[in-house]
PDB file of N, CA and C in Angstrom:
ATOM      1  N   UNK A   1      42.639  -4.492  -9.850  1.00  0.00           N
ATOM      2  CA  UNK A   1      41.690  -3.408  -9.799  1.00  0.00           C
ATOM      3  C   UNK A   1      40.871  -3.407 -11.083  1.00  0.00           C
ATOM      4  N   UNK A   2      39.627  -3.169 -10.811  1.00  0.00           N
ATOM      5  CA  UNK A   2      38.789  -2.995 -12.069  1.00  0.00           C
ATOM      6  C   UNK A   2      38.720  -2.032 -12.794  1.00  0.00           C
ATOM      7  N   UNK A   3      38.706  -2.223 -14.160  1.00  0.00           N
ATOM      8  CA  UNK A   3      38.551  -1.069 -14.925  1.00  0.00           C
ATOM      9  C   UNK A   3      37.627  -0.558 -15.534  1.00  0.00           C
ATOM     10  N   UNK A   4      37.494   0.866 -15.681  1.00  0.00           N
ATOM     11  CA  UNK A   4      35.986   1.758 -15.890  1.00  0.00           C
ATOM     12  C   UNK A   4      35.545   1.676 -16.857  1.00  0.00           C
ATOM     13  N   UNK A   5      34.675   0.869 -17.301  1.00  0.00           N
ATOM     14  CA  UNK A   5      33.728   0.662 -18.463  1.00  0.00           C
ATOM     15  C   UNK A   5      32.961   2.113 -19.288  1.00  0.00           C
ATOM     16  N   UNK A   6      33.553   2.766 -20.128  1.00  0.00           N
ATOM     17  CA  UNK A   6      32.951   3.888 -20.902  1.00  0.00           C
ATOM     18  C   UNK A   6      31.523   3.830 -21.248  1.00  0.00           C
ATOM     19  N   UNK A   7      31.029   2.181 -21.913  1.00  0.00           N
ATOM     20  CA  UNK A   7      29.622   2.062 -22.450  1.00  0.00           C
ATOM     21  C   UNK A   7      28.660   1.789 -21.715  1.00  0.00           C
ATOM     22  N   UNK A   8      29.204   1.484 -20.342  1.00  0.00           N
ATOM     23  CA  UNK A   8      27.840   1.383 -19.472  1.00  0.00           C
ATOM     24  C   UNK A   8      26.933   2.597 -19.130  1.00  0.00           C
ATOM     25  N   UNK A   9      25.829   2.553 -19.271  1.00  0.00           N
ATOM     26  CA  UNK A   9      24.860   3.567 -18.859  1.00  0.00           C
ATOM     27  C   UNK A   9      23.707   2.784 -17.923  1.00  0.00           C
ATOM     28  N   UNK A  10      23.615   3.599 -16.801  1.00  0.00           N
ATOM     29  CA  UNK A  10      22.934   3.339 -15.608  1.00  0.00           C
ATOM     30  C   UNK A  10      21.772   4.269 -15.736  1.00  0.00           C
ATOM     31  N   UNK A  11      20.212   4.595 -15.977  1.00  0.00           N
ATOM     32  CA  UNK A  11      19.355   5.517 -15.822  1.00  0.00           C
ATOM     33  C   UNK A  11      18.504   5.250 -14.713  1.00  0.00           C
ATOM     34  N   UNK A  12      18.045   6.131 -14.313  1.00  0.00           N
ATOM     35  CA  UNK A  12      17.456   5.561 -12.973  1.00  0.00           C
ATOM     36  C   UNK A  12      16.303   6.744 -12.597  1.00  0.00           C
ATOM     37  N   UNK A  13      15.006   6.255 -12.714  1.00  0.00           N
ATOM     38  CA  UNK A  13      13.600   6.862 -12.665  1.00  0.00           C
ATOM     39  C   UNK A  13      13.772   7.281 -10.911  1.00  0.00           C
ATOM     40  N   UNK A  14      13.504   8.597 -10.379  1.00  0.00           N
ATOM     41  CA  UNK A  14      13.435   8.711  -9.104  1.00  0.00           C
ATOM     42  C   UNK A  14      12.142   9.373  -9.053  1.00  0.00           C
ATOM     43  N   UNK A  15      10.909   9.027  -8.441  1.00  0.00           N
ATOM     44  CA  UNK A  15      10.180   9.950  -7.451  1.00  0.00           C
ATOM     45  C   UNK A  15      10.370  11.061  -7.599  1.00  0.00           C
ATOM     46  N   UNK A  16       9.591  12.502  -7.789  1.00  0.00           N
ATOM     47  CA  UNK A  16       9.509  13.781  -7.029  1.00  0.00           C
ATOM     48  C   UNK A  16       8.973  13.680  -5.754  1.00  0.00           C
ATOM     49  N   UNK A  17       7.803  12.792  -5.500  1.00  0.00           N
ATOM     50  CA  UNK A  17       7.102  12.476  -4.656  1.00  0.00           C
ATOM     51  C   UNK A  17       6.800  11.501  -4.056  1.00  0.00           C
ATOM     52  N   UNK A  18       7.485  10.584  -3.606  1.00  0.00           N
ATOM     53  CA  UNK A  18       7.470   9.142  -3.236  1.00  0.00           C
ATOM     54  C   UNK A  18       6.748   8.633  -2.209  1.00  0.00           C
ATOM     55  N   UNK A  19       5.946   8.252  -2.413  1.00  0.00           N
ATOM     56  CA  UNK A  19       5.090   7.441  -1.288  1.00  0.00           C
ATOM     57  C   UNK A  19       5.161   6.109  -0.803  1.00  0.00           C
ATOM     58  N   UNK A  20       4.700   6.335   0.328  1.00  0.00           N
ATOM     59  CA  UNK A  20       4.445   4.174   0.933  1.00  0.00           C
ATOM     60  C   UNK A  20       3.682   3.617   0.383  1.00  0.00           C
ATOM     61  N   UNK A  21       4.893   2.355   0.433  1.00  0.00           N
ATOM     62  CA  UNK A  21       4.246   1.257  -0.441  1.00  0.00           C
ATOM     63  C   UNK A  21       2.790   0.655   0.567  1.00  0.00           C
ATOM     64  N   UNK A  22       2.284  -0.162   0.085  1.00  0.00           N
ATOM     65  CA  UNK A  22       1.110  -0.195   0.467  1.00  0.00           C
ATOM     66  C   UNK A  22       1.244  -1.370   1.807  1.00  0.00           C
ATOM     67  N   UNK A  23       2.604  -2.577   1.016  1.00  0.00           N
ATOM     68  CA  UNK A  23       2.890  -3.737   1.776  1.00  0.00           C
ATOM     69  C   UNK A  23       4.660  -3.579   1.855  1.00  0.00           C
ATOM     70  N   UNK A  24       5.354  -4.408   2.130  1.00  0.00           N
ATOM     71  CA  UNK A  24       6.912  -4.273   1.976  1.00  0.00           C
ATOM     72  C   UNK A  24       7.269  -5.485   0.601  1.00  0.00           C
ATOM     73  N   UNK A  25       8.080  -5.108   0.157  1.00  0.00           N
ATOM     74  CA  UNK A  25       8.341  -5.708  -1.272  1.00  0.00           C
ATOM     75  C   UNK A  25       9.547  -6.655  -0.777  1.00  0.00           C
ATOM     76  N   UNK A  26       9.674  -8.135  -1.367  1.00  0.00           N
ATOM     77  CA  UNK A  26      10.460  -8.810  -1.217  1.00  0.00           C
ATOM     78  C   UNK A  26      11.488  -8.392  -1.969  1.00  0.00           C
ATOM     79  N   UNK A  27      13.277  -8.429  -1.529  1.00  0.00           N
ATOM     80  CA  UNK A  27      13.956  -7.831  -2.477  1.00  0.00           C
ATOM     81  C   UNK A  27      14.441  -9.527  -3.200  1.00  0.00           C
ATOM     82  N   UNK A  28      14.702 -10.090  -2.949  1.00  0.00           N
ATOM     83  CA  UNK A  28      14.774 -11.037  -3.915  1.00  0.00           C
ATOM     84  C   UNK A  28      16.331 -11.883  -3.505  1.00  0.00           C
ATOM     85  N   UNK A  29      17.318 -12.119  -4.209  1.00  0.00           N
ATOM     86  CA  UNK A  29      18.373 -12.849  -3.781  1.00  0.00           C
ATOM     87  C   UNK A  29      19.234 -11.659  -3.828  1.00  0.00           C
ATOM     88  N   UNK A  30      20.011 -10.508  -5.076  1.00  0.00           N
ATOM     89  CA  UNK A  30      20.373  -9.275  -4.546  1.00  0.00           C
ATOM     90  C   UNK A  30      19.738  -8.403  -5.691  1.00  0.00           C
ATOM     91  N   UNK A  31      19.462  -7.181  -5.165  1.00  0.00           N
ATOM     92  CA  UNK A  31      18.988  -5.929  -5.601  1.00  0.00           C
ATOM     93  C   UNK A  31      19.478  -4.764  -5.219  1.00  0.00           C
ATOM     94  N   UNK A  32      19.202  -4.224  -5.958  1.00  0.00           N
ATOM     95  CA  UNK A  32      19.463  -2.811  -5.974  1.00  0.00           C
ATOM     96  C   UNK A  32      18.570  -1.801  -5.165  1.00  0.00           C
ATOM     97  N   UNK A  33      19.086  -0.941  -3.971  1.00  0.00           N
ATOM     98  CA  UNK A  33      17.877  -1.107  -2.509  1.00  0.00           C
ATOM     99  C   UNK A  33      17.905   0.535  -3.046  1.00  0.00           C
ATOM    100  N   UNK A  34      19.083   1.073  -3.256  1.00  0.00           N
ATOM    101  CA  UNK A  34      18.974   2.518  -3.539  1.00  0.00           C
ATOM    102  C   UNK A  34      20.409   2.481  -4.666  1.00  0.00           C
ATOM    103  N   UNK A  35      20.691   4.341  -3.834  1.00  0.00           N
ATOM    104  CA  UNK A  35      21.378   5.316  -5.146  1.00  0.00           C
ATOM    105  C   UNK A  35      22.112   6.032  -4.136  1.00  0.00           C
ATOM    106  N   UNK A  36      23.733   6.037  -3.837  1.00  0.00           N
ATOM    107  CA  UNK A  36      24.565   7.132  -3.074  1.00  0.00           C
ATOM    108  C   UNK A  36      24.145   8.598  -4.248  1.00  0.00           C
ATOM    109  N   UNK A  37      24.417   9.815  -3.516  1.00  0.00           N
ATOM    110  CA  UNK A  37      24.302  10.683  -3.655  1.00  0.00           C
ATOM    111  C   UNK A  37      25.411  11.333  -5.077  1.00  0.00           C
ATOM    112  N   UNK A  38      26.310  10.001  -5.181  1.00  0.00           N
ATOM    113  CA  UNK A  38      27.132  10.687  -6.134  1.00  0.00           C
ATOM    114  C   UNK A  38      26.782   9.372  -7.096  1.00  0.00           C
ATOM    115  N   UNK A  39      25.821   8.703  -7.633  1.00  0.00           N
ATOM    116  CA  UNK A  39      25.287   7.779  -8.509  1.00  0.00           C
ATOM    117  C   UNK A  39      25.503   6.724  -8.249  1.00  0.00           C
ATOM    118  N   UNK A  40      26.588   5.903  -7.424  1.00  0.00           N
ATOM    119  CA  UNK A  40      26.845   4.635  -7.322  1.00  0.00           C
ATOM    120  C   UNK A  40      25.471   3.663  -6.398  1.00  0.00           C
ATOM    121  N   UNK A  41      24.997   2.735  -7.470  1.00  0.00           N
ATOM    122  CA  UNK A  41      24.582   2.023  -6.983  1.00  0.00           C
ATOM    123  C   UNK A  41      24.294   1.386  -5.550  1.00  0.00           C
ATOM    124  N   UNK A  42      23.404   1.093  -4.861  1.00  0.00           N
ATOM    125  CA  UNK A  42      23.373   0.817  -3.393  1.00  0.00           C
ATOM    126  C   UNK A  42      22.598  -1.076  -3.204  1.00  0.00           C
ATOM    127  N   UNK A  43      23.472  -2.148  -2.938  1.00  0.00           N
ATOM    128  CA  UNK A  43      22.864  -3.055  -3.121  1.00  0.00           C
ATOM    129  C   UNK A  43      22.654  -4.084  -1.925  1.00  0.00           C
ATOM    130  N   UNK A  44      21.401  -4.700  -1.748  1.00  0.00           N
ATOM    131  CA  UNK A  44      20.908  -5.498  -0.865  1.00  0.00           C
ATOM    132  C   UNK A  44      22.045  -6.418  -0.486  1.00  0.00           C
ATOM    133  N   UNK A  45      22.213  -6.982   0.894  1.00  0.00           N
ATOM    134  CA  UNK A  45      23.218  -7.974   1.106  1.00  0.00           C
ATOM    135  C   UNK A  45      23.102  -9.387   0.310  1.00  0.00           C
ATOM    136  N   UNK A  46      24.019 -10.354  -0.308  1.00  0.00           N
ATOM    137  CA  UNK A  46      23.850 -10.888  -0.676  1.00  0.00           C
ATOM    138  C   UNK A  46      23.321 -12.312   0.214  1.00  0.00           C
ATOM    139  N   UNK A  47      22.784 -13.426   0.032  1.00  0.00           N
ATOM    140  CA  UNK A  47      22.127 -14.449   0.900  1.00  0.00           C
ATOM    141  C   UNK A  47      23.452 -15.541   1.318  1.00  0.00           C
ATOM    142  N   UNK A  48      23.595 -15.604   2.631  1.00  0.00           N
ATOM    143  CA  UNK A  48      24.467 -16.802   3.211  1.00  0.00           C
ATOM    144  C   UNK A  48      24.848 -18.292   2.542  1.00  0.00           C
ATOM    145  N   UNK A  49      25.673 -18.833   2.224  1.00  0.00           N
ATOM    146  CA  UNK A  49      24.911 -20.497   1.635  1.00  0.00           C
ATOM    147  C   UNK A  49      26.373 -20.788   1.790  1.00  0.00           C
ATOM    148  N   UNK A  50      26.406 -22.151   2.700  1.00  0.00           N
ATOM    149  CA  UNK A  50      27.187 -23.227   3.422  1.00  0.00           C
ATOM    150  C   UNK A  50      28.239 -23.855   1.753  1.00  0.00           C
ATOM    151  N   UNK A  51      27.309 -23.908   0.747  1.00  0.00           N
ATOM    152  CA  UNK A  51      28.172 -24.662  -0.041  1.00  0.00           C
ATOM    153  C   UNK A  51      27.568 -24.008  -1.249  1.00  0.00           C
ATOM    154  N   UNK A  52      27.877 -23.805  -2.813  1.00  0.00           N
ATOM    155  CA  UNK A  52      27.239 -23.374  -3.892  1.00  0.00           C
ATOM    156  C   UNK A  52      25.688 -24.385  -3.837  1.00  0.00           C
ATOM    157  N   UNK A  53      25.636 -25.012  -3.930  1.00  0.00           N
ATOM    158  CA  UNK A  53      24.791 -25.835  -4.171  1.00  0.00           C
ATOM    159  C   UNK A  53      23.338 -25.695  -3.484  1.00  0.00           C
ATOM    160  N   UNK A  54      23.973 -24.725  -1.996  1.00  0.00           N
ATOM    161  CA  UNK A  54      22.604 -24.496  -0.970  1.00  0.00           C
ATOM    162  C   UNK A  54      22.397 -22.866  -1.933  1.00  0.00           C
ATOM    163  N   UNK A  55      23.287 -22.285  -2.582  1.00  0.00           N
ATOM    164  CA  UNK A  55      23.186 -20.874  -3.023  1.00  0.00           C
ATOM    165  C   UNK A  55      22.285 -21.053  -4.275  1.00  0.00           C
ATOM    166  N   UNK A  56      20.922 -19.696  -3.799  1.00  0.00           N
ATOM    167  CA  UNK A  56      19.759 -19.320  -4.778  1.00  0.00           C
ATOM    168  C   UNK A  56      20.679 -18.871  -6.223  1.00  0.00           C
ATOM    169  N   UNK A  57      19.956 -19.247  -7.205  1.00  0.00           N
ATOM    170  CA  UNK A  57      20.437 -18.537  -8.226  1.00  0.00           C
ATOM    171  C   UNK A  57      19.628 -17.600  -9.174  1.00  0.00           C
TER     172      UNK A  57
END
């Protein structure tokens, strides 16, 4: 089991007013898509790959 890191700090700019994007944004290999309601991070699936070697880095 992992243990809880004291010095990490996560800040995170939200919208009052958030609007559509104009086009859809590529998320990339993984990202960060949102924010659960109690701060934990929300992240894009990571990409499939047969062997390391086919895997984006």
């Amino acid at each position: 089991m992992a243990t809880q890191d004291e010095s990490v700090v996560i800040t995170m700019r939200l919208p009052v007013e958030p609007v559509m994007a104009e086009s859809p944004t590529d998320l990339g290999t993984v990202a960060k898509v949102g924010v659960a309601l109690d701060g934990v991070p929300i992240f894009a699936t990571r990409p499939r790959c047969s062997t390391p070697a086919t895997c984006p880095r």
